[in-house]
Protein backbone atom coordinates (compact mmCIF):
# COMPACT_ATOMS: atom_id res chain seq x y z
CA UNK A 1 16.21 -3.15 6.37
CA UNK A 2 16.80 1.07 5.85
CA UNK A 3 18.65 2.03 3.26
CA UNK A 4 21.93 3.90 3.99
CA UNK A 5 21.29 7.46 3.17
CA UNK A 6 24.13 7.53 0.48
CA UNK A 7 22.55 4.52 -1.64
CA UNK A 8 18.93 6.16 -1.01
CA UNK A 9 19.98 9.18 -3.03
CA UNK A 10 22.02 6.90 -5.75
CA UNK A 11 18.68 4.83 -6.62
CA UNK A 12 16.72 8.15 -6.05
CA UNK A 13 19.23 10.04 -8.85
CA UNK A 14 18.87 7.17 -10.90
CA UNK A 15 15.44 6.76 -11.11
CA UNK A 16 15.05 10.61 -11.46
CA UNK A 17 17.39 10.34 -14.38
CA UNK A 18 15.55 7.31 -15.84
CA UNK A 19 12.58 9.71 -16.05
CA UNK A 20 15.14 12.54 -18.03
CA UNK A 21 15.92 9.71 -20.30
CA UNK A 22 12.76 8.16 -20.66
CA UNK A 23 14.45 4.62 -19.77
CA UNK A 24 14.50 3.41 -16.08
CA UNK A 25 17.84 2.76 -15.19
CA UNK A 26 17.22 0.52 -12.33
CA UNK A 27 14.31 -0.96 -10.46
CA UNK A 28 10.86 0.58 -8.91
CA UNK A 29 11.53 1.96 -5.43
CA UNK A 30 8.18 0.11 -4.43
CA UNK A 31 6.87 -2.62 -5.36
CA UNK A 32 3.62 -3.59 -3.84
CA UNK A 33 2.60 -7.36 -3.63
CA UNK A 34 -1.50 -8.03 -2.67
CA UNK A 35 -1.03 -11.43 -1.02
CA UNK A 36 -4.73 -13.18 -0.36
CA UNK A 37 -8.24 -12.65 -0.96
CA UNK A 38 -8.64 -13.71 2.42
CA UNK A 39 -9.71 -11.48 5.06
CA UNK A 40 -11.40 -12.05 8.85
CA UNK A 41 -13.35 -8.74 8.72
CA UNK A 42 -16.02 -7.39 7.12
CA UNK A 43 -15.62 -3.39 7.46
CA UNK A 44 -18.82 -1.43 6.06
CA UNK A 45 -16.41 0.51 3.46
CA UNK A 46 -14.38 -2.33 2.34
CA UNK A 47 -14.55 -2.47 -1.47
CA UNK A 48 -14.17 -6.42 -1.37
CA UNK A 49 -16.02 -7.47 2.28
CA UNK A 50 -18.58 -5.09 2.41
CA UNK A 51 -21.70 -6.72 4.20
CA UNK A 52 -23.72 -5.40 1.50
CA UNK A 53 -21.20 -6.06 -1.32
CA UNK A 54 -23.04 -8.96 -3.26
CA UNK A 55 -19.92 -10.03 -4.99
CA UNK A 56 -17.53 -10.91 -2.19
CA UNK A 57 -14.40 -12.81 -2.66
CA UNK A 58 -13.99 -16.70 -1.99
CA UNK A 59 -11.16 -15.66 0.48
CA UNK A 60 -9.29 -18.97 -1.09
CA UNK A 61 -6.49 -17.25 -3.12
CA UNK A 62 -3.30 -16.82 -2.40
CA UNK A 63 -0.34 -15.77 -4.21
CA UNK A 64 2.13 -19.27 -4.34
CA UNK A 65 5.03 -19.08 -2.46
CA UNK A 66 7.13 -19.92 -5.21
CA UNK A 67 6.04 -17.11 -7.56
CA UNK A 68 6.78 -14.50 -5.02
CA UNK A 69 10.08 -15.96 -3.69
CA UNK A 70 11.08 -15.57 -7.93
CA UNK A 71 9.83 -12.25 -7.77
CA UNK A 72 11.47 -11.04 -4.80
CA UNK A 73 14.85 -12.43 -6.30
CA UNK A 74 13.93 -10.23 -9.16
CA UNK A 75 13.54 -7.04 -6.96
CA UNK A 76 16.89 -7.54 -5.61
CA UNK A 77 18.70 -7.69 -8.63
CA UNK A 78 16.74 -4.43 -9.76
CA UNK A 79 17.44 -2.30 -6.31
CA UNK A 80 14.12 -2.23 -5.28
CA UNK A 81 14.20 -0.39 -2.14
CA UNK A 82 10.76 -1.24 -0.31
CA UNK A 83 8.58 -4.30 -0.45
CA UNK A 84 4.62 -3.75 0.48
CA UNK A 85 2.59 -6.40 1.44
CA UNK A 86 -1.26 -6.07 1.00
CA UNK A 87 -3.74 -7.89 -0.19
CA UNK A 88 -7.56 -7.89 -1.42
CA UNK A 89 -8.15 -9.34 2.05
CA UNK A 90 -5.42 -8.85 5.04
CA UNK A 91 -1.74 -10.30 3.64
CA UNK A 92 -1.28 -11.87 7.29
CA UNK A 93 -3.53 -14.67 6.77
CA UNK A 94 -1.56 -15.56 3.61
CA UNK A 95 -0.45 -19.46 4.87
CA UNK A 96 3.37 -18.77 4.48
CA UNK A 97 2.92 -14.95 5.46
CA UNK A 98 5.71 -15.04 8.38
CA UNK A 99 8.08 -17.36 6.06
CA UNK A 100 7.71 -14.14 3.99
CA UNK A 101 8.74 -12.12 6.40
CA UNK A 102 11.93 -13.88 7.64
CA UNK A 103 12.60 -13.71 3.45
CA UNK A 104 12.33 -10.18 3.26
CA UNK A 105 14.32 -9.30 6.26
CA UNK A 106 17.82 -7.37 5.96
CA UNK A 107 17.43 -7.15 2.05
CA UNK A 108 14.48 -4.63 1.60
CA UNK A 109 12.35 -2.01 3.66
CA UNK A 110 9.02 -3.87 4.56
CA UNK A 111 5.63 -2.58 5.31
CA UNK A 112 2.23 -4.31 6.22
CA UNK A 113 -1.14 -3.36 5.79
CA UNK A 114 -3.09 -4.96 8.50
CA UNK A 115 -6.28 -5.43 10.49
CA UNK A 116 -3.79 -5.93 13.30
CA UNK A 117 -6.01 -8.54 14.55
CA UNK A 118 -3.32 -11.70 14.46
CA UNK A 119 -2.73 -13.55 17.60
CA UNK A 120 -0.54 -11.42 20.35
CA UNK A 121 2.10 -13.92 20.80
CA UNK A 122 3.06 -13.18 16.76
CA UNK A 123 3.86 -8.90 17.78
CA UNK A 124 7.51 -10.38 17.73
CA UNK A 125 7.27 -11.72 14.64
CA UNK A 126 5.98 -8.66 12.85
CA UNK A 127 9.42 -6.83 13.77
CA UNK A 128 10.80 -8.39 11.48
CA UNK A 129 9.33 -5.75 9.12
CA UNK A 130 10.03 -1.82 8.91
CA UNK A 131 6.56 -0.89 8.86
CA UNK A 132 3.13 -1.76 9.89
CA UNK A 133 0.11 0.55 8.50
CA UNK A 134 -2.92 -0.40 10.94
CA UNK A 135 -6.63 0.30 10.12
CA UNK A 136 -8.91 1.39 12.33
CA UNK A 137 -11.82 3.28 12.58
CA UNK A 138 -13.10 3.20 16.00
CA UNK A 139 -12.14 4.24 19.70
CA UNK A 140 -14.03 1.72 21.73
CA UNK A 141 -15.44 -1.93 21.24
CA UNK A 142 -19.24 -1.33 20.17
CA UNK A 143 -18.56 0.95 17.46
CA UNK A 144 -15.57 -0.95 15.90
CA UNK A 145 -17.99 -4.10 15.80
CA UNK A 146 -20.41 -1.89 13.68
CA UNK A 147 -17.89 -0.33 11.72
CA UNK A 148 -15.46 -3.11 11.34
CA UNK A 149 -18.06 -6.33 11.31
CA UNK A 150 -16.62 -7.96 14.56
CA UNK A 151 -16.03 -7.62 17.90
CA UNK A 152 -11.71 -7.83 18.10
CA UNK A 153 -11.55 -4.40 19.19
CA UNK A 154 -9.73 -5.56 22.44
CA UNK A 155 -7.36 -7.79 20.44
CA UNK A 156 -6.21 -5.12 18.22
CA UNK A 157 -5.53 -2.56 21.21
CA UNK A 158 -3.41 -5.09 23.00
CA UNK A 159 -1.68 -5.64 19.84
CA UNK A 160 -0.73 -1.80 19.23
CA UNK A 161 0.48 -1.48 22.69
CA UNK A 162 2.74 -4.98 22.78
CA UNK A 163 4.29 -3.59 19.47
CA UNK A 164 5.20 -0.59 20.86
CA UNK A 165 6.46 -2.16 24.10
CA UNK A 166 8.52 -4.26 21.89
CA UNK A 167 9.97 -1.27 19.41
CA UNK A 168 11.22 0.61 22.33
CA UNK A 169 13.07 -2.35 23.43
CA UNK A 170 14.02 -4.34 20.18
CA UNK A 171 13.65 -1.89 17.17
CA UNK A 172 13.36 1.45 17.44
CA UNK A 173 13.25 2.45 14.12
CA UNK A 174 10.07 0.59 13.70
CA UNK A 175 7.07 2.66 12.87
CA UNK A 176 3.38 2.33 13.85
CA UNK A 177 0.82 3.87 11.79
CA UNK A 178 -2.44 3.71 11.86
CA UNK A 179 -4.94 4.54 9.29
CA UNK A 180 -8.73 6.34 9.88
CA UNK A 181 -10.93 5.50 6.63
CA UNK A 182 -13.59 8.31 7.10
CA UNK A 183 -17.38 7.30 6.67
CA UNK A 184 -20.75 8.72 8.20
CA UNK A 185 -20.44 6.06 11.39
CA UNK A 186 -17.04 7.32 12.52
CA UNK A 187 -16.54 10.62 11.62
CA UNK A 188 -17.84 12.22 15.17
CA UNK A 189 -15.31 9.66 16.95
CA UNK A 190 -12.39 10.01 14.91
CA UNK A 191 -10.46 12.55 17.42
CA UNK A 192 -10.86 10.13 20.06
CA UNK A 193 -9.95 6.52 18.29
CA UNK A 194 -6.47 9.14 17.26
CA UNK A 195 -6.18 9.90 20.81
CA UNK A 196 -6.29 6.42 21.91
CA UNK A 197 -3.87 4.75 19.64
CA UNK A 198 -1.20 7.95 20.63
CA UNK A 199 -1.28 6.94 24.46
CA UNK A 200 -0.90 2.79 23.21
CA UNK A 201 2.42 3.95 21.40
CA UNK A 202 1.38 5.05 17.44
CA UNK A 203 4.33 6.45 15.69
CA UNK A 204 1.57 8.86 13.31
CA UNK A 205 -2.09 8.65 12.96
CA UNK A 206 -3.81 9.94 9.48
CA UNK A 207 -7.14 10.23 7.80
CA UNK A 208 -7.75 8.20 4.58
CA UNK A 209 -10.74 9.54 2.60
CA UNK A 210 -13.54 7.22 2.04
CA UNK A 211 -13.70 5.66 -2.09
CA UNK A 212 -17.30 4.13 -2.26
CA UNK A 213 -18.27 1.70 -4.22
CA UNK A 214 -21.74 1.02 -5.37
CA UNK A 215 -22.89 -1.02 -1.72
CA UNK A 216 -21.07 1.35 0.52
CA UNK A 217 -22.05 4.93 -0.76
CA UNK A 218 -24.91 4.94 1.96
CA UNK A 219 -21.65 5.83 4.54
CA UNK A 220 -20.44 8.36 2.70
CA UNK A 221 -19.23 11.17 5.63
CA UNK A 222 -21.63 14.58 5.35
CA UNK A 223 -20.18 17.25 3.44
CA UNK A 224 -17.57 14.94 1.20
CA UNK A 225 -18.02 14.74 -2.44
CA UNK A 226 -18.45 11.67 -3.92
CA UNK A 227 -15.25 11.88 -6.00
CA UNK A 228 -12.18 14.21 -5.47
CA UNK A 229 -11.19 15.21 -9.42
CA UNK A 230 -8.00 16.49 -11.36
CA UNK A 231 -9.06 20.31 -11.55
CA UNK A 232 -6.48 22.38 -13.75
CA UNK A 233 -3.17 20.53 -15.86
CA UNK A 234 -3.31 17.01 -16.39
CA UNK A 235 -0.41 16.05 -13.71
CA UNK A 236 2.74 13.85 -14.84
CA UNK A 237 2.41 10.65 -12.78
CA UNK A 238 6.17 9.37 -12.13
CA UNK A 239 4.55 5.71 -10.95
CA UNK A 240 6.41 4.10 -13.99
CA UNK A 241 9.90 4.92 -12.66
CA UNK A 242 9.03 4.29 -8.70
CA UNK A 243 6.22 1.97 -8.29
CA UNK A 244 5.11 -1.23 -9.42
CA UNK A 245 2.20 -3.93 -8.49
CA UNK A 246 1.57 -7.06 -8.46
CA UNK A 247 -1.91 -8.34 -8.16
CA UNK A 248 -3.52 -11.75 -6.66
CA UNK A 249 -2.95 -13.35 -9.84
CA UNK A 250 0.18 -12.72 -10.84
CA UNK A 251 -1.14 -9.29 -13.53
CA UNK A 252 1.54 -6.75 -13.13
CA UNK A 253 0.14 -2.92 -13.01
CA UNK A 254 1.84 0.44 -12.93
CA UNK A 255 -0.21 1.69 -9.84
CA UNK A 256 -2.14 -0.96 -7.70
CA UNK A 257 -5.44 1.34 -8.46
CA UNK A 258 -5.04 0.98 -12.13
CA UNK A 259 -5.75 -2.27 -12.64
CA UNK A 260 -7.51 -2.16 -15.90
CA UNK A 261 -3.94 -2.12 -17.80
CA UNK A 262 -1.55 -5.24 -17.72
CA UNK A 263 1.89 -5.41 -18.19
CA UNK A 264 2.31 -9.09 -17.82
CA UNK A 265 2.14 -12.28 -15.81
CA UNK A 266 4.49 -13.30 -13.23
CA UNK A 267 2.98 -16.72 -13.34
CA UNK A 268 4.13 -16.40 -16.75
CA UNK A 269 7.19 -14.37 -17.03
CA UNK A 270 10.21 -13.16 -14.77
CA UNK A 271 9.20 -9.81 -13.23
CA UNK A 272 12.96 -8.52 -14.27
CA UNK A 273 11.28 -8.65 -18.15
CA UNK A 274 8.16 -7.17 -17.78
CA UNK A 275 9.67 -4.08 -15.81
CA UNK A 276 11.61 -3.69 -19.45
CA UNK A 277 9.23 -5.16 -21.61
CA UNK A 278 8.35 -2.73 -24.46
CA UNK A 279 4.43 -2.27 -22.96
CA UNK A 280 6.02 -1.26 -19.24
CA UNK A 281 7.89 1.25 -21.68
CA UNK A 282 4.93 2.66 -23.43
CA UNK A 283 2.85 2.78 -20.51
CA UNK A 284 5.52 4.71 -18.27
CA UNK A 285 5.46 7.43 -21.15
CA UNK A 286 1.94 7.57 -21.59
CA UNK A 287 1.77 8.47 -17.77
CA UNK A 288 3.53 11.25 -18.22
CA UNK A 289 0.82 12.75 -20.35
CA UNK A 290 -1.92 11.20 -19.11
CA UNK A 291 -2.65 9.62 -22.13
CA UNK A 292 -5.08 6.85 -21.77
CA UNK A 293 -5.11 7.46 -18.25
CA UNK A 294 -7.02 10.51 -17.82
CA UNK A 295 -10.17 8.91 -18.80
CA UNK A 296 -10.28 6.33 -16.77
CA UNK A 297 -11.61 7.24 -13.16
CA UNK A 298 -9.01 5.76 -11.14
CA UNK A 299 -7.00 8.25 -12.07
CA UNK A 300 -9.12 11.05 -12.40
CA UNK A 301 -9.84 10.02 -8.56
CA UNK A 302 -6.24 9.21 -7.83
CA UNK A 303 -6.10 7.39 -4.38
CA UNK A 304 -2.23 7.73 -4.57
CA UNK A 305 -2.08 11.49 -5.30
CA UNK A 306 0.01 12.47 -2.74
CA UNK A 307 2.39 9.87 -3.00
CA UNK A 308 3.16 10.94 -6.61
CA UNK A 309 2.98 14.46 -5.73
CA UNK A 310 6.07 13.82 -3.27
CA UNK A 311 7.72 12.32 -6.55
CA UNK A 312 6.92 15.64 -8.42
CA UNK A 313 8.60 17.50 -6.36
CA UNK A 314 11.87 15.58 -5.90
CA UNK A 315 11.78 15.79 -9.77
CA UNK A 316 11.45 19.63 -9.98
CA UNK A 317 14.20 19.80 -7.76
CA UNK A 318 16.22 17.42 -9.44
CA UNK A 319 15.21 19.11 -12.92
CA UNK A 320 16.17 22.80 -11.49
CA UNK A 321 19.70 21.37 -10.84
CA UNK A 322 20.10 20.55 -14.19
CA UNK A 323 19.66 24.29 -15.37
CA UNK A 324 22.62 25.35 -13.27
């Protein structure tokens, strides 16, 4: 479900004026849900399934059906706009993933990070959502089953096409993205995998840059730095006002990179409390300065930079309007 452009800009105003106030006024405008540790690939710059990556997950977690149905019924009553669906592994092999679907349908915008490697006859299914955010790294079969650690490079072509076939007939609105991570074994082929999944039907095709971790920094791609840094003025982050996570086991986090501080349980507690809870408060604030959070790397690296930077500039805007 798309918001009406009328109640876009209410939430949007409110949540700009939450960050005026120093209160938030209504709910996140994401909130981002990792599903499973379960996943049926094992890409060579995964930070979980990495074939060198000696601490690999048991890929037997899942988040219980029950705890995310209560924390979706907290979302609505908070006017959260869009509903993400990831997971340490892929979300669709979560056991009640498409019963998640159907309960997300005409209530919130949905979008799915995927493999795209689930079983054709399910491309209907997946409709049901706004968004799907594809990753992959290849153009043709061999290299995908080096880069990606199997060989379902034919299954996820035919999947990209049949969900195009089927937006052009059933959804336009739809979008299919798809998502390059950049390493030394694909960066020669990366103009051709983005010509490829244009002619199968891709709504937008982007570069990710490469975060190593400790097994993985052998791929780095020549000429990158190992970490992109804040130069100049600590940046405001806005994440406390628009985004919200929700880990594997149940931790709540302002950003799904910064793990490291915990706002609370939803095992434990309603989601609807800890998004007013006194620490979601103080850390919201602290974000705005940076303090902790400019020592710790994951923001000094900030994987969501440009995502917040967007948010900056609907709040200059906003605060310029203010002056008149």
């Amino acid at each position: 479900m798309i918001l009406e452009g009328r109640e876009q800009k209410r939430r949007l105003l409110l949540r700009l004026k939450g960050i005026e106030t120093g209160q938030a006024l209504i709910g996140p405008s994401i909130v981002h849900f990792h599903l499973t540790d379960l996943c049926n690939l094992r890409c060579q710059y995964c930070w979980h399934y990495g074939p060198d990556n000696a601490h690999k997950p048991d890929g037997k977690d899942h988040l219980p059906m029950d705890v995310f149905e209560k924390v979706i019924h907290d979302c609505a009553q908070l006017q959260v706009d869009d509903i993400y669906l990831s997971g340490i592994g892929d979300p669709m092999l979560h056991p009640r993933f498409y019963d998640i679907l159907k309960l997300l349908e005409n209530s919130f915008t949905t979008t799915i990070y995927s493999n795209a490697t689930f079983p054709l006859e399910r491309c209907r299914d997946i409709l049901r959502a706004d968004r799907i955010i594809i990753n992959l790294g290849a153009p043709d079969r061999e290299h995908y089953r080096v880069l990606q650690g199997r060989d379902l490079f034919l299954r996820v072509i035919k999947n990209i096409r049949e969900l195009a076939r089927l937006r052009d007939r059933l959804k336009p609105d739809f979008r299919i993205e798809v998502v390059m991570v950049v390493t030394r074994l694909n960066e020669k082929g990366l103009s051709a995998t983005e010509s490829l999944v244009r002619k199968l039907g891709a709504d937008s095709v982007d570069k990710k840059v490469f975060q190593p971790s400790d097994h993985n920094r052998h791929i780095m791609p020549s000429g990158q730095p190992l970490a992109e840094k804040v130069s100049g003025p600590w940046p405001a982050c806005y994440h406390g006002w628009f985004y919200s996570a929700i880990q594997l086991n149940g931790d709540v986090n302002v950003c799904t990179f910064m793990q490291r501080v915990n706002l609370g349980n939803v095992f434990t507690g309603s989601f609807k409390d800890i998004w007013a809870s006194p620490g979601y408060v103080r850390a919201r604030l602290a974000a705005l300065t940076g303090d902790p959070f400019k020592h710790y790397h994951e923001c000094i690296n900030c994987p969501a930079a440009r995502r917040n930077q967007k948010i900056s500039a609907q709040w200059e805007t906003y605060h310029q309007l203010l002056k008149v």
